[in-house]
PDB file of N, CA and C in Angstrom:
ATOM      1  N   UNK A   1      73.423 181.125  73.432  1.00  0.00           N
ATOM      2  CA  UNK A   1      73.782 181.318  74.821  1.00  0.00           C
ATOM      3  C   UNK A   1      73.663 179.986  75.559  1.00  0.00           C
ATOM      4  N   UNK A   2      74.746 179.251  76.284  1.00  0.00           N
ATOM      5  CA  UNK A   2      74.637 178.327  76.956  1.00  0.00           C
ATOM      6  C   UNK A   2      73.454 178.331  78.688  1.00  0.00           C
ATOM      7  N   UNK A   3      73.087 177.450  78.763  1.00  0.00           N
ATOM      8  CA  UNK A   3      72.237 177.101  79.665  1.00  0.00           C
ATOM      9  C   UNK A   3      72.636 177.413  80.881  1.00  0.00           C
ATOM     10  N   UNK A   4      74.254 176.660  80.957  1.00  0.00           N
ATOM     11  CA  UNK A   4      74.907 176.647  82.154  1.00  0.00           C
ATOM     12  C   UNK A   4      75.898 176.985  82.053  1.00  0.00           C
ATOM     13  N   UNK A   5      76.538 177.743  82.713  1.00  0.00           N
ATOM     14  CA  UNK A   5      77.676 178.617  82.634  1.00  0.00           C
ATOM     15  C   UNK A   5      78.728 177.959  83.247  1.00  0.00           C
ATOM     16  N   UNK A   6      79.930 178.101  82.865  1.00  0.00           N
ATOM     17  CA  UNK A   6      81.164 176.840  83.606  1.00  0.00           C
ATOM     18  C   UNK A   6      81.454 177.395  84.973  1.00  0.00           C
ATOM     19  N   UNK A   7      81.784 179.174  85.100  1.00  0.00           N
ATOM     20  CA  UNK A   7      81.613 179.912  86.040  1.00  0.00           C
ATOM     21  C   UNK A   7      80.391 179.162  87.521  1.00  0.00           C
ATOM     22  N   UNK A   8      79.995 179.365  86.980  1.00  0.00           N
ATOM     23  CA  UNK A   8      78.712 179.353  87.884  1.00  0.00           C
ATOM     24  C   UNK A   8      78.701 177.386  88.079  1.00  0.00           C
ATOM     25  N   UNK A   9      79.866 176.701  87.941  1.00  0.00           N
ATOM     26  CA  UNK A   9      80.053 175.425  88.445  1.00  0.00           C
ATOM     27  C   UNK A   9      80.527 174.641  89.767  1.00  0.00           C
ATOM     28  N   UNK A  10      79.356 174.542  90.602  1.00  0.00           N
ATOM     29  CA  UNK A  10      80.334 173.890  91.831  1.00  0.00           C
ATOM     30  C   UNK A  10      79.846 175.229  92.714  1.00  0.00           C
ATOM     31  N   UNK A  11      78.787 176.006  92.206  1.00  0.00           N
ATOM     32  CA  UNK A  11      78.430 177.063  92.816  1.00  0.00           C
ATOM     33  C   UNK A  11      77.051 177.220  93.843  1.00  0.00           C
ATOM     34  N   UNK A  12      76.961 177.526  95.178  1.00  0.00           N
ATOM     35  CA  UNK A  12      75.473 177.264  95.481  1.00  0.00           C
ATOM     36  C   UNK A  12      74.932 178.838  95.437  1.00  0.00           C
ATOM     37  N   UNK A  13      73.979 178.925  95.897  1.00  0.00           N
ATOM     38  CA  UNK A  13      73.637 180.132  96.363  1.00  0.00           C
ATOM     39  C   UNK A  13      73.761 180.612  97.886  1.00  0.00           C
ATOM     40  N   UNK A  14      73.646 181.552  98.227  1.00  0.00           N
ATOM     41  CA  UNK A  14      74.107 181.783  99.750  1.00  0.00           C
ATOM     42  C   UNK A  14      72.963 181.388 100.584  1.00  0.00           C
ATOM     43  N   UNK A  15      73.427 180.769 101.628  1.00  0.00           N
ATOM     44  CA  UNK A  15      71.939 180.306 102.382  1.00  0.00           C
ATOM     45  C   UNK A  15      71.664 178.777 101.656  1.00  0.00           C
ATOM     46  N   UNK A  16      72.269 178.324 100.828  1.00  0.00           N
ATOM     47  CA  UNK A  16      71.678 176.942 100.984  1.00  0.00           C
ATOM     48  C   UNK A  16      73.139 176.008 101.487  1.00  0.00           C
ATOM     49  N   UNK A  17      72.770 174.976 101.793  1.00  0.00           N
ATOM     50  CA  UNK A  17      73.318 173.903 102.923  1.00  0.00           C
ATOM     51  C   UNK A  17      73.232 172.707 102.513  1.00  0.00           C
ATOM     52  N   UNK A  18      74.178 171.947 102.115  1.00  0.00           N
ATOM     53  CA  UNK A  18      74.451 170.623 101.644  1.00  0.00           C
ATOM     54  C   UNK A  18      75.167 170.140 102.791  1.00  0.00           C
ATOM     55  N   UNK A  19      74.569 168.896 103.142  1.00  0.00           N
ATOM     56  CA  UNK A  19      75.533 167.296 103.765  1.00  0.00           C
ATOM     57  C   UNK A  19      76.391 166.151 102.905  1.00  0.00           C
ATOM     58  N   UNK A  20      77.714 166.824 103.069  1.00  0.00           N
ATOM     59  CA  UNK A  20      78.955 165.951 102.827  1.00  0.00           C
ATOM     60  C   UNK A  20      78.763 164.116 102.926  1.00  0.00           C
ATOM     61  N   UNK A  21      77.911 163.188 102.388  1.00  0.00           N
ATOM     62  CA  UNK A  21      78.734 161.953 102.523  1.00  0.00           C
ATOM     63  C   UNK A  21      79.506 161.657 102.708  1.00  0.00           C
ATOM     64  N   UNK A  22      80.880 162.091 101.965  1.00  0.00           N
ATOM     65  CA  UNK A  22      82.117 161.357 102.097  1.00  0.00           C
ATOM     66  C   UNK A  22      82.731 161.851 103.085  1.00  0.00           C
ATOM     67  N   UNK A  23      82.616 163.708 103.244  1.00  0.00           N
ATOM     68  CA  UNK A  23      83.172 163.788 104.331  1.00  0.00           C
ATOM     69  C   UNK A  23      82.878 163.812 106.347  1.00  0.00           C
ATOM     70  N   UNK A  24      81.263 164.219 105.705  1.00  0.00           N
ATOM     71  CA  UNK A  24      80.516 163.746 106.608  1.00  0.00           C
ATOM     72  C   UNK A  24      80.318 165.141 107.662  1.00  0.00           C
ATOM     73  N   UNK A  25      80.378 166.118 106.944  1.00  0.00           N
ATOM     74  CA  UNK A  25      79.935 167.286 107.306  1.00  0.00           C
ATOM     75  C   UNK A  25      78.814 168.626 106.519  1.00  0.00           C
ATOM     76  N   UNK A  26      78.765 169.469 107.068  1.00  0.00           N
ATOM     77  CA  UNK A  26      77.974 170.392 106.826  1.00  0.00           C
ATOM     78  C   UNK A  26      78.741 171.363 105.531  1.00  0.00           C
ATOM     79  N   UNK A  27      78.291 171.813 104.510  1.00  0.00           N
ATOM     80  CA  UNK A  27      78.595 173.097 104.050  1.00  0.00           C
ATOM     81  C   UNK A  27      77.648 173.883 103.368  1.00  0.00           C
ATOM     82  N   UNK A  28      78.024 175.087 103.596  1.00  0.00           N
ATOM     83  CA  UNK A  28      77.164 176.200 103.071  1.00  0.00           C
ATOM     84  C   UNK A  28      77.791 176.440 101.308  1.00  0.00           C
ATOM     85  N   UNK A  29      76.618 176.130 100.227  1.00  0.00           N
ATOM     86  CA  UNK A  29      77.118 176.185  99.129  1.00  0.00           C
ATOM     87  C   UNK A  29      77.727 174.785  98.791  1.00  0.00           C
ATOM     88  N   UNK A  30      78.026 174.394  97.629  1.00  0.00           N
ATOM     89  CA  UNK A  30      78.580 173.105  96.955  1.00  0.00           C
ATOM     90  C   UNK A  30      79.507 173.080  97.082  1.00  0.00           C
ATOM     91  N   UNK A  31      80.462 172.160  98.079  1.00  0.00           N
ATOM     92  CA  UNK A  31      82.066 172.710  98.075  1.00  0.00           C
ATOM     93  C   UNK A  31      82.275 171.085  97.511  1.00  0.00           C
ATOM     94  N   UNK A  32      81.609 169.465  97.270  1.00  0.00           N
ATOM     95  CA  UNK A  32      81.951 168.527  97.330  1.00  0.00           C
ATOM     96  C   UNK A  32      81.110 168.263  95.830  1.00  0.00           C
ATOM     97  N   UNK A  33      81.641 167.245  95.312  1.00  0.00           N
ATOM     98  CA  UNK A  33      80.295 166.795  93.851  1.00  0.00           C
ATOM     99  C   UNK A  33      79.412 166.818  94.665  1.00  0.00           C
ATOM    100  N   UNK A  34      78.398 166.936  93.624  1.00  0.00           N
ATOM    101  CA  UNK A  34      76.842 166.402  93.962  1.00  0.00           C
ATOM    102  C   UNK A  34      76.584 164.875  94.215  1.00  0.00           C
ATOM    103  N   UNK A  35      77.051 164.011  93.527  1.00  0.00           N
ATOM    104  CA  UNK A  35      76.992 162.169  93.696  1.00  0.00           C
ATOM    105  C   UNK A  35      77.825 162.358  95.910  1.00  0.00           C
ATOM    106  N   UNK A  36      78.394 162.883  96.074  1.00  0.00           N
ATOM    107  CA  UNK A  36      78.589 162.788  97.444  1.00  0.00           C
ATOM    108  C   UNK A  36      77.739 163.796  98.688  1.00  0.00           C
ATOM    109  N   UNK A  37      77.091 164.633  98.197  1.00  0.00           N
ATOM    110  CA  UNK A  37      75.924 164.990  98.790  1.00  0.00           C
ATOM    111  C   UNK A  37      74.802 165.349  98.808  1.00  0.00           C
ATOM    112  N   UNK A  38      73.840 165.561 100.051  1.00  0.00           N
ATOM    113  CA  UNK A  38      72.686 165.735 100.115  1.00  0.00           C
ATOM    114  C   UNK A  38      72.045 167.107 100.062  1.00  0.00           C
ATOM    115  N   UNK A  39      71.040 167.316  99.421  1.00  0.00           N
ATOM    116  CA  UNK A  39      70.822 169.186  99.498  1.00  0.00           C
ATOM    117  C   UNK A  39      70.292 169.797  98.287  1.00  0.00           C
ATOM    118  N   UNK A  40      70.235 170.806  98.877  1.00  0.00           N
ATOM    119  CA  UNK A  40      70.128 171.989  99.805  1.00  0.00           C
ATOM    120  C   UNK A  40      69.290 171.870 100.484  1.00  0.00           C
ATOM    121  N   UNK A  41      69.646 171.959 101.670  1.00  0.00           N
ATOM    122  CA  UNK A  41      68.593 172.409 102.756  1.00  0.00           C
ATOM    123  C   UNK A  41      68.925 174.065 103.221  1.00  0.00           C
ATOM    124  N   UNK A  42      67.621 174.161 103.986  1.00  0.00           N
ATOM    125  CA  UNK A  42      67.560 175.656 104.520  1.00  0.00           C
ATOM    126  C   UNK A  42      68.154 176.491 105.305  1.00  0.00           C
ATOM    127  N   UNK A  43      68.973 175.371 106.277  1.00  0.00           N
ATOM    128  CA  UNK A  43      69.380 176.304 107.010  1.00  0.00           C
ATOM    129  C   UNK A  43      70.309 174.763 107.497  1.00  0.00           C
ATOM    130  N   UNK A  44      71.669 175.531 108.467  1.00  0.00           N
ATOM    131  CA  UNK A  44      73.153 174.415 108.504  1.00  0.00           C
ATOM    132  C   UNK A  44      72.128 173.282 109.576  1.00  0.00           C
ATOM    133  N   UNK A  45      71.223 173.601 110.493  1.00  0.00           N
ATOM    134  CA  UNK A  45      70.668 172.417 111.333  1.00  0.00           C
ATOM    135  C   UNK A  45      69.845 171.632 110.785  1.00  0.00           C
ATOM    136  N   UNK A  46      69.424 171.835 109.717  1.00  0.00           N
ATOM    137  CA  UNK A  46      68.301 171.194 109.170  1.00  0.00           C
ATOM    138  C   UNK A  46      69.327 169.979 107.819  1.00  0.00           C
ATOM    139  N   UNK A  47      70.661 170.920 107.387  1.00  0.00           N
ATOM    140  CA  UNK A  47      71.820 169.935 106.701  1.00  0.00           C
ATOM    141  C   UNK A  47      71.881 169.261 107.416  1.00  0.00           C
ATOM    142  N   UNK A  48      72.243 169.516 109.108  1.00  0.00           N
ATOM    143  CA  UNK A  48      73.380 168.291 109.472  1.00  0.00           C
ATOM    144  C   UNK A  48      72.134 166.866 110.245  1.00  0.00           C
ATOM    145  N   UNK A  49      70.728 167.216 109.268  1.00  0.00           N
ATOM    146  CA  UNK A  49      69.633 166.098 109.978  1.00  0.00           C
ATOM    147  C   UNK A  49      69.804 165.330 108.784  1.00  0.00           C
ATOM    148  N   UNK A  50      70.974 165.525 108.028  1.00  0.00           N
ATOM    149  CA  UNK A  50      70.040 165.096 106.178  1.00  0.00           C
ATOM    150  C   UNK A  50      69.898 163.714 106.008  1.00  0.00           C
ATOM    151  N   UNK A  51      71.067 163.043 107.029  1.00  0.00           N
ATOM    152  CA  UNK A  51      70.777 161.137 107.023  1.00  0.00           C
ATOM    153  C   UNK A  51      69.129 161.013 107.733  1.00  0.00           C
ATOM    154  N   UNK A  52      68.945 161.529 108.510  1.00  0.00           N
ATOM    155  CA  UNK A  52      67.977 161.163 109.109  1.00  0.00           C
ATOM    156  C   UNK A  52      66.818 161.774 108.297  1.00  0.00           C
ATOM    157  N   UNK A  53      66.899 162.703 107.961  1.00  0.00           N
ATOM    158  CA  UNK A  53      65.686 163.189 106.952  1.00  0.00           C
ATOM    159  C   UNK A  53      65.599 162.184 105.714  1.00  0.00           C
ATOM    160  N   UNK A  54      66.754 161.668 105.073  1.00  0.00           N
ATOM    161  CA  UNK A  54      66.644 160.942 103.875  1.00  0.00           C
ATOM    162  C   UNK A  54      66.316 159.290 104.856  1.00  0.00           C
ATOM    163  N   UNK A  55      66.374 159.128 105.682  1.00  0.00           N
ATOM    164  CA  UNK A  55      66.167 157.809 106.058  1.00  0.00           C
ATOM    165  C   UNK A  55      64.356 157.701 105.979  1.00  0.00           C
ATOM    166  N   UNK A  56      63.925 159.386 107.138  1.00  0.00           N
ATOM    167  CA  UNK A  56      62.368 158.876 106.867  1.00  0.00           C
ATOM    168  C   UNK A  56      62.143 158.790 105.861  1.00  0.00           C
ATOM    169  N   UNK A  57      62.233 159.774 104.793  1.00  0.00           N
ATOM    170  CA  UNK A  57      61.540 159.856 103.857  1.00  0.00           C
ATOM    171  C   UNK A  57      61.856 158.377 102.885  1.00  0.00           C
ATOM    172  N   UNK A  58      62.935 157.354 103.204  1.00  0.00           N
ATOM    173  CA  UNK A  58      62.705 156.186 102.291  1.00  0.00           C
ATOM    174  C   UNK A  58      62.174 155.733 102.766  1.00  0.00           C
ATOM    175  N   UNK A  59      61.784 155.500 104.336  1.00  0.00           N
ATOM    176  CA  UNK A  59      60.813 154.780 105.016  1.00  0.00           C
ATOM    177  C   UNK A  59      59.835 155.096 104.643  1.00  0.00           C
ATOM    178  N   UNK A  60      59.146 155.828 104.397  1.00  0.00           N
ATOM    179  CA  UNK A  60      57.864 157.029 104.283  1.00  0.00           C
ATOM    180  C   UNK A  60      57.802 156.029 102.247  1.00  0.00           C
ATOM    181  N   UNK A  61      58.480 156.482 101.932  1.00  0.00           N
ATOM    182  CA  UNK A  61      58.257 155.146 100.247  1.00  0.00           C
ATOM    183  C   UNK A  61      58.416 154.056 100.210  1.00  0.00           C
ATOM    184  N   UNK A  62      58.929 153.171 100.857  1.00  0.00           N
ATOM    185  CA  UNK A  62      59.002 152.021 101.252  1.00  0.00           C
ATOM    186  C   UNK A  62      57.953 151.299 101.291  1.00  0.00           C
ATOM    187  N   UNK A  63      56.846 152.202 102.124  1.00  0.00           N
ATOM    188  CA  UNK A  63      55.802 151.650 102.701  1.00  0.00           C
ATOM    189  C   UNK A  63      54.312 152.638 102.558  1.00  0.00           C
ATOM    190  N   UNK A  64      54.967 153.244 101.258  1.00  0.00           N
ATOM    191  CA  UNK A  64      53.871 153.763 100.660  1.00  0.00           C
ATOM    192  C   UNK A  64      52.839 152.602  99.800  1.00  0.00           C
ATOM    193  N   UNK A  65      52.009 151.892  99.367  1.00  0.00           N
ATOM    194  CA  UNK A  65      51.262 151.338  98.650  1.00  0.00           C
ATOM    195  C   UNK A  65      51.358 151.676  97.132  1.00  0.00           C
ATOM    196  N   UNK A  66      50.849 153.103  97.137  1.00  0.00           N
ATOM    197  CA  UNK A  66      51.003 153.706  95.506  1.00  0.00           C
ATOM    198  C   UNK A  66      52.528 153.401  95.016  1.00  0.00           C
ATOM    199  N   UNK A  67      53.665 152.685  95.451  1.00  0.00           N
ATOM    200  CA  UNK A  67      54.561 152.210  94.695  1.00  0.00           C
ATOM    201  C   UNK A  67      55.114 151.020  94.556  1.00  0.00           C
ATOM    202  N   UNK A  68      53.805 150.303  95.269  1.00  0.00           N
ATOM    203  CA  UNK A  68      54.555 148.617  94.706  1.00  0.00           C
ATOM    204  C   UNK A  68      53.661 148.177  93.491  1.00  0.00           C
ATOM    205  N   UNK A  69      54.388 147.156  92.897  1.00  0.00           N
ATOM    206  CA  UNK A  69      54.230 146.925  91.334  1.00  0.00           C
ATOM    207  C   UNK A  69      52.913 146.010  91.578  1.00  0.00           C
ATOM    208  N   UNK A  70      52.400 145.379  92.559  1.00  0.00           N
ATOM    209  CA  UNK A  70      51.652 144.284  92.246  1.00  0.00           C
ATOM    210  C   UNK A  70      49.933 145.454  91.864  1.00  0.00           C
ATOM    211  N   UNK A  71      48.966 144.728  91.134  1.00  0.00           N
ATOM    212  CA  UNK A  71      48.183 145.336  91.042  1.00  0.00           C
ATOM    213  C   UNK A  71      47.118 145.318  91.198  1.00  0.00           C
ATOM    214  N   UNK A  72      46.100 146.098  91.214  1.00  0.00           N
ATOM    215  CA  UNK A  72      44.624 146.098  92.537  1.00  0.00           C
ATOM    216  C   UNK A  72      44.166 144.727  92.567  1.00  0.00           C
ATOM    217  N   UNK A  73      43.479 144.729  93.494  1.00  0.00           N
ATOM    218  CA  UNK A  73      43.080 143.160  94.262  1.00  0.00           C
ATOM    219  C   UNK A  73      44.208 142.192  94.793  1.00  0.00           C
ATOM    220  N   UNK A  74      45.526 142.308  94.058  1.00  0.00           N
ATOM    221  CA  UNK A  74      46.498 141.215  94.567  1.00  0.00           C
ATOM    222  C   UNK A  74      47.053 140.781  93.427  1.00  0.00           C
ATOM    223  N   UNK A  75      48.269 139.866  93.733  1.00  0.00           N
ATOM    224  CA  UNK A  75      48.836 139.385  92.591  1.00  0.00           C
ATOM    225  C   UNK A  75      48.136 138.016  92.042  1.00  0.00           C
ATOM    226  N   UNK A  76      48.062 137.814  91.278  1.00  0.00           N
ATOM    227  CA  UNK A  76      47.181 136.416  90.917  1.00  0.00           C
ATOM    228  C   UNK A  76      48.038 135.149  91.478  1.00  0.00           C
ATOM    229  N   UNK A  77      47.316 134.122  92.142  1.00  0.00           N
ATOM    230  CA  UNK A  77      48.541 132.906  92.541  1.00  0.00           C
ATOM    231  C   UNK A  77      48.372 132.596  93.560  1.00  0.00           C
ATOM    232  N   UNK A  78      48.129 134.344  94.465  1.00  0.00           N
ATOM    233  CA  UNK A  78      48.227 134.307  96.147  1.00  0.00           C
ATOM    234  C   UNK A  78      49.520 134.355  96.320  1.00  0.00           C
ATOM    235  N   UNK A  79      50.810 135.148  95.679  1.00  0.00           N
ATOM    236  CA  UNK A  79      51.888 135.068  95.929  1.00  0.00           C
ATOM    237  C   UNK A  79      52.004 136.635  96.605  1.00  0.00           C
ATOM    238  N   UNK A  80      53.133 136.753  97.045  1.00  0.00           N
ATOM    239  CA  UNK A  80      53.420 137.888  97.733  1.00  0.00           C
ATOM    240  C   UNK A  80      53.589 138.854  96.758  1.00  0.00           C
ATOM    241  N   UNK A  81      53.357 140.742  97.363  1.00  0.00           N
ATOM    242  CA  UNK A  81      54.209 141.408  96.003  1.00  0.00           C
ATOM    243  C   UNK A  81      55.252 141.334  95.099  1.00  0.00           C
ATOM    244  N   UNK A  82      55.220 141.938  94.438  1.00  0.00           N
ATOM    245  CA  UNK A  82      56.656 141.767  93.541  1.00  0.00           C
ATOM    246  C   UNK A  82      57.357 143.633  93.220  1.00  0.00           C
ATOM    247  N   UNK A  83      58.520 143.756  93.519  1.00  0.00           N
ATOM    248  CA  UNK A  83      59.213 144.963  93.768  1.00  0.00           C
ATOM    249  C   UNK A  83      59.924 145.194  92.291  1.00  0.00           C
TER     250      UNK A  83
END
């Protein structure tokens, strides 16, 4: 029995909410590839925040600590991190 069904391709469930990149809108269910949008979210107002939700949250890793490469105490040298 296959995993994923071809049927069931390009399919969301009802109630979830993807943001269009390319086209730059809201839809309920997968109507665009996945490489062009963001999602699922919960509900269509909480889709059409999804730039701004994906912006904090890279800000929010960006400037997390637990993901830069240099390691405890500092980099040896006195040089700045390294990414």
């Amino acid at each position: 029995m296959a995993l994923f069904s071809r049927r069931s391709k390009g399919r969301g469930k009802p109630g979830e909410w993807y943001y269009c990149l390319e086209h730059g809108k809201v839809e309920e269910g997968p109507e665009c590839p996945a490489k062009n949008r963001l999602g699922p979210y919960a509900s269509r107002e909480e889709a059409g925040h999804a730039r701004e939700i994906a912006q904090e949250r890279n800000a929010e890793w960006e400037n997390d600590p637990r993901w830069h490469d240099a390691p405890e105490g500092g980099p040896e040298g006195g040089e700045g991190t390294t990414r």
